[in-house]
C-alpha atoms as a PDB file:
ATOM      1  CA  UNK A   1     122.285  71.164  78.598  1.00  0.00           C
ATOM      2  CA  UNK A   2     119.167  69.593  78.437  1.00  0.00           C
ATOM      3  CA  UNK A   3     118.094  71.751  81.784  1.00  0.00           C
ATOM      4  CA  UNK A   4     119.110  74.995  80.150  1.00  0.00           C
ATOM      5  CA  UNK A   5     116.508  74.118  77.191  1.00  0.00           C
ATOM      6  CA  UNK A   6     114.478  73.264  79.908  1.00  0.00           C
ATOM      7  CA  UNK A   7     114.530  76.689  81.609  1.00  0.00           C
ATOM      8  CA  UNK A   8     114.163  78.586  78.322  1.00  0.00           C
ATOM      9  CA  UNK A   9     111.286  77.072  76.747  1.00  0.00           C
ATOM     10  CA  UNK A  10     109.776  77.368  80.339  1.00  0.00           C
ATOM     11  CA  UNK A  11     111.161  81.066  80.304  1.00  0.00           C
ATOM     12  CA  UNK A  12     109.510  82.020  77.218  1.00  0.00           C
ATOM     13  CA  UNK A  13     106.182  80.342  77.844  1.00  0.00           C
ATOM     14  CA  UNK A  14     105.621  82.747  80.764  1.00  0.00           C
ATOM     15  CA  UNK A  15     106.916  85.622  78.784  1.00  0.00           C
ATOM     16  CA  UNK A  16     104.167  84.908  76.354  1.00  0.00           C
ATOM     17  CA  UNK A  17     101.593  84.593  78.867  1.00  0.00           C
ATOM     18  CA  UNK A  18     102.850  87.859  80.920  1.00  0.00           C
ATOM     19  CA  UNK A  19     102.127  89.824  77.449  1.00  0.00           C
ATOM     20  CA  UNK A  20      99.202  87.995  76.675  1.00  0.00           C
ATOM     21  CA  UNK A  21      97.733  89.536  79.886  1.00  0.00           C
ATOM     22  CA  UNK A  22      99.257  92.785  79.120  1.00  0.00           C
ATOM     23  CA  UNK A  23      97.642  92.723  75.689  1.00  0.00           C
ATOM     24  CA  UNK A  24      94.273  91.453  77.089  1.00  0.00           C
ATOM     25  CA  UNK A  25      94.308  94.206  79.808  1.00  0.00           C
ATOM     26  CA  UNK A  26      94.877  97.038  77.055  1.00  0.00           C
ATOM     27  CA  UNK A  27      91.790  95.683  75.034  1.00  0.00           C
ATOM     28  CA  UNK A  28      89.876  95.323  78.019  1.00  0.00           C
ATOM     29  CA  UNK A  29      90.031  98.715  78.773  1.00  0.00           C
ATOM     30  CA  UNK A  30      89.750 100.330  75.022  1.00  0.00           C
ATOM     31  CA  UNK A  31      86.313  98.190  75.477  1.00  0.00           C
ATOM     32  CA  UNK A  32      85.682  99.579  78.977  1.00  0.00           C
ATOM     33  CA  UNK A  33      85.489 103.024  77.697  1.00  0.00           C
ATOM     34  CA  UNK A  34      83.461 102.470  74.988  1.00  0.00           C
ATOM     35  CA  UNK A  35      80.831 100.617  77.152  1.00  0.00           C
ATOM     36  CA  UNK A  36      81.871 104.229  79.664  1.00  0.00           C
ATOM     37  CA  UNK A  37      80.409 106.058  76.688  1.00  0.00           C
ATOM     38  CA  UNK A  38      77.683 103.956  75.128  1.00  0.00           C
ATOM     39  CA  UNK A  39      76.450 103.643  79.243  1.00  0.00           C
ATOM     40  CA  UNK A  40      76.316 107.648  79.173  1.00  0.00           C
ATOM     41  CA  UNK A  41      75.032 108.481  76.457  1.00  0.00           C
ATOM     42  CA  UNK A  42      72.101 105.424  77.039  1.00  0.00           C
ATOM     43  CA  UNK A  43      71.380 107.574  80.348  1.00  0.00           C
ATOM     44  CA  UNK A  44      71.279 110.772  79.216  1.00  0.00           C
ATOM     45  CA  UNK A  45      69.267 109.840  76.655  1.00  0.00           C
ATOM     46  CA  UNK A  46      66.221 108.619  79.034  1.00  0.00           C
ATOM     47  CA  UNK A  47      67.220 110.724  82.325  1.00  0.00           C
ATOM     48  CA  UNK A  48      66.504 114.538  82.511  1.00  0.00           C
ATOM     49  CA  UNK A  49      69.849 116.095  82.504  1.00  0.00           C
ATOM     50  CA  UNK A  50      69.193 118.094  85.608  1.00  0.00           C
ATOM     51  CA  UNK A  51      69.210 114.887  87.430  1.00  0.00           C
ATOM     52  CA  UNK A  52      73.145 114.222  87.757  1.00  0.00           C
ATOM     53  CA  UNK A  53      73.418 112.197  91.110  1.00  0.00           C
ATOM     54  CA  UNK A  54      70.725 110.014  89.922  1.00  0.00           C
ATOM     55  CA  UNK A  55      72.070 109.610  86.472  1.00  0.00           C
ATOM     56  CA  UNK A  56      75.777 108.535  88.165  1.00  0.00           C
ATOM     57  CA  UNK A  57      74.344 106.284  90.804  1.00  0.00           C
ATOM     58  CA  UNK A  58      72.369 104.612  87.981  1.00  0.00           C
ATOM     59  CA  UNK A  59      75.562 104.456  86.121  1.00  0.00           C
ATOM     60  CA  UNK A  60      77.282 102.911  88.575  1.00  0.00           C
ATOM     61  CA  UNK A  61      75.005 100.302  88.833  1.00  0.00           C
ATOM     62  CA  UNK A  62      74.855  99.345  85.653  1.00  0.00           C
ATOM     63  CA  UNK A  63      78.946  99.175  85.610  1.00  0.00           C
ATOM     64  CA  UNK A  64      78.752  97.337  88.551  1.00  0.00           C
ATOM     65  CA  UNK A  65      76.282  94.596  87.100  1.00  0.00           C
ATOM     66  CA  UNK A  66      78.049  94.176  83.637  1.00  0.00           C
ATOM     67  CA  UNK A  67      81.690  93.854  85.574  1.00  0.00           C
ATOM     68  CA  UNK A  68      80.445  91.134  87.890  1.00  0.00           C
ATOM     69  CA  UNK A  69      78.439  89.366  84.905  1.00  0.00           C
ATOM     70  CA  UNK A  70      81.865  89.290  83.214  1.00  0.00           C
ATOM     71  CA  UNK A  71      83.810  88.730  85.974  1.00  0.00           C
ATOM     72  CA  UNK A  72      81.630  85.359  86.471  1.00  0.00           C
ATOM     73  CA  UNK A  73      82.145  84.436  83.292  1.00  0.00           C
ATOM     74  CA  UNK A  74      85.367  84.766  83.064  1.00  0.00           C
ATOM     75  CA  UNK A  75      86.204  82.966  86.348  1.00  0.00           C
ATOM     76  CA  UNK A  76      84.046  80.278  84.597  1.00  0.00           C
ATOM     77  CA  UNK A  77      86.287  80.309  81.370  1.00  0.00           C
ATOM     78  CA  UNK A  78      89.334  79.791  83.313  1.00  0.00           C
ATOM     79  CA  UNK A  79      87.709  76.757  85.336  1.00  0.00           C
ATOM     80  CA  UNK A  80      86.832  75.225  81.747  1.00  0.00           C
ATOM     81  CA  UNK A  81      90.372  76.035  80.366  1.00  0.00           C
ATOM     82  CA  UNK A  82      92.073  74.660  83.503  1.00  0.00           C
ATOM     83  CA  UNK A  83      90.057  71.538  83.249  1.00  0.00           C
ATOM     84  CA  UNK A  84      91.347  71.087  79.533  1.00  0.00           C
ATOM     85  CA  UNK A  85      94.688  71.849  80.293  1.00  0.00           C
ATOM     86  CA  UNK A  86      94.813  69.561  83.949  1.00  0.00           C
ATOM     87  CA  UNK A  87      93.342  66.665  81.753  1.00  0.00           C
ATOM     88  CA  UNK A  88      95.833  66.765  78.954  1.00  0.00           C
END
């Protein structure tokens, strides 16, 4: 018996941790397209509208810098957290 409490405590923690992500992933991309719109409306603001392909490839860019700036701070995060959890 003392397995099967085992297995469901260990069962439910992942659970938890599946929808966590789940959760996190729908937030992460309500905020990705508000930064999509904020990003736009920043470069239409101080780009000519008749320049398109250089108002998307400056777009991109700046995507592309915020989502690795994240993305290294995120990896980061998880290297502190893992620490914490490894030393307790």
């Amino acid at each position: 018996m003392p397995q099967l409490n085992k297995t469901t405590k260990k069962i439910g923690r992942e659970y938890f941790k599946t929808v966590a992500a789940m959760l996190g992933s729908a937030f992460g991309l309500i905020a990705a397209l508000a930064w999509n719109e904020a990003i736009r409306d920043l470069i239409d603001r101080y780009i000519s509208p008749g320049s398109t392909l250089l108002s998307k490839f400056i777009y991109a860019i700046i995507a592309t810098i915020l989502v690795v700036l994240v993305a290294i701070w995120l990896g980061r995060l998880a290297q502190i957290i893992d620490k914490k959890v490894i030393g307790d």
